[in-house]
C-alpha atoms as a PDB file:
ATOM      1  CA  UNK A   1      74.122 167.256   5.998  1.00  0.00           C
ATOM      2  CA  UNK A   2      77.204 165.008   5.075  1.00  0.00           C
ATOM      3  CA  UNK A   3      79.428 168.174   5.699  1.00  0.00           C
ATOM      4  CA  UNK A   4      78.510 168.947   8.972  1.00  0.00           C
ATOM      5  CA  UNK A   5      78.764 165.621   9.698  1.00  0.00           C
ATOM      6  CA  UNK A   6      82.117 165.116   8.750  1.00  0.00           C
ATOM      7  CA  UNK A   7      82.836 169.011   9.892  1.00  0.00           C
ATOM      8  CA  UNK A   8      82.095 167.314  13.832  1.00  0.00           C
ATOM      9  CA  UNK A   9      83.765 164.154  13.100  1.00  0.00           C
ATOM     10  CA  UNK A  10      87.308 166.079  12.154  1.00  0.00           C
ATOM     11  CA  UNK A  11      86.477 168.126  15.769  1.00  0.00           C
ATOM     12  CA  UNK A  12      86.103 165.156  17.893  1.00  0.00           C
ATOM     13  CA  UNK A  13      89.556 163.554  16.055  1.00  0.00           C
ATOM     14  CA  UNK A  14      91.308 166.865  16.495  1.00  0.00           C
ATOM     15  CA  UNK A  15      90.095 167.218  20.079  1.00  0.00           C
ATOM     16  CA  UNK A  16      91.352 163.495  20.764  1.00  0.00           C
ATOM     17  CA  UNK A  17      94.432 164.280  19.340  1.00  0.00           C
ATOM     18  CA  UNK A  18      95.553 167.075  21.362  1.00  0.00           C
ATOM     19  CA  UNK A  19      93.823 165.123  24.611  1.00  0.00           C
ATOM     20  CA  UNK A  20      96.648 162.611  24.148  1.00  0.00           C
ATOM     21  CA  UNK A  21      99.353 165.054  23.231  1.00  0.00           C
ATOM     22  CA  UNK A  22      98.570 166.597  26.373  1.00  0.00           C
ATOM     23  CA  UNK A  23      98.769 163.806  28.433  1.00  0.00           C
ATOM     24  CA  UNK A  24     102.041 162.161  27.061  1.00  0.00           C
ATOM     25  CA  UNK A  25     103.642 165.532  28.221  1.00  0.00           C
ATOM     26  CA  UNK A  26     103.218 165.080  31.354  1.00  0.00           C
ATOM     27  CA  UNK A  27     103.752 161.500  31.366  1.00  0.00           C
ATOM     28  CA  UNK A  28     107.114 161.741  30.107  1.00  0.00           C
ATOM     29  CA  UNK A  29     107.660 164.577  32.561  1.00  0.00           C
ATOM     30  CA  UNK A  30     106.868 162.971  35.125  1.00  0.00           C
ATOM     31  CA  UNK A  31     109.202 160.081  33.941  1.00  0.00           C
ATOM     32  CA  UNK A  32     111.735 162.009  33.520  1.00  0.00           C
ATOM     33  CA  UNK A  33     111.491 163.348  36.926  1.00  0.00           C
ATOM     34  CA  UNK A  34     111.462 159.687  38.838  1.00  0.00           C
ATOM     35  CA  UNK A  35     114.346 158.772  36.559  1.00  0.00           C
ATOM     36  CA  UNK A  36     116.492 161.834  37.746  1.00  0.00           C
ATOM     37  CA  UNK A  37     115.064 161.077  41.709  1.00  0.00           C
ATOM     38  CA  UNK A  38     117.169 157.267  40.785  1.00  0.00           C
ATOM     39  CA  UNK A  39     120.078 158.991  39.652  1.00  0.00           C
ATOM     40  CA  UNK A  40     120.314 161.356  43.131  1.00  0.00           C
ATOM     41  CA  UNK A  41     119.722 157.996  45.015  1.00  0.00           C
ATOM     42  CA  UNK A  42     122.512 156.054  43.087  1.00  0.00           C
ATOM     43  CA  UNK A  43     124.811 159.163  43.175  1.00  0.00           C
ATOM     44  CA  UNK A  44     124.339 159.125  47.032  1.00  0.00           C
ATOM     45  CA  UNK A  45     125.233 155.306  47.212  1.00  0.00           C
ATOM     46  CA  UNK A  46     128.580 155.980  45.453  1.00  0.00           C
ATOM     47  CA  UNK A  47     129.959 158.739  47.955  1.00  0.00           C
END
């Protein structure tokens, strides 16, 4: 009983894991994509 218990535990902390891997890829690509919108806005400003 205590190893299938722990088996599901490790699953659900695996699964969490790779839920927030997941997510803080595209939250840094999507940062990275406003931050490079700022740069064609101030690159505009300086022609």
């Amino acid at each position: 009983m205590k190893t299938s218990l722990k088996r599901l535990a490790l699953l659900l902390l695996a699964s969490a894991v790779f839920t927030l891997i997941g997510t803080s890829c595209n939250t840094f690509r999507g940062f990275g994509r406003d931050v490079e919108h700022v740069g064609d806005h101030i690159e505009r400003a300086a022609r």
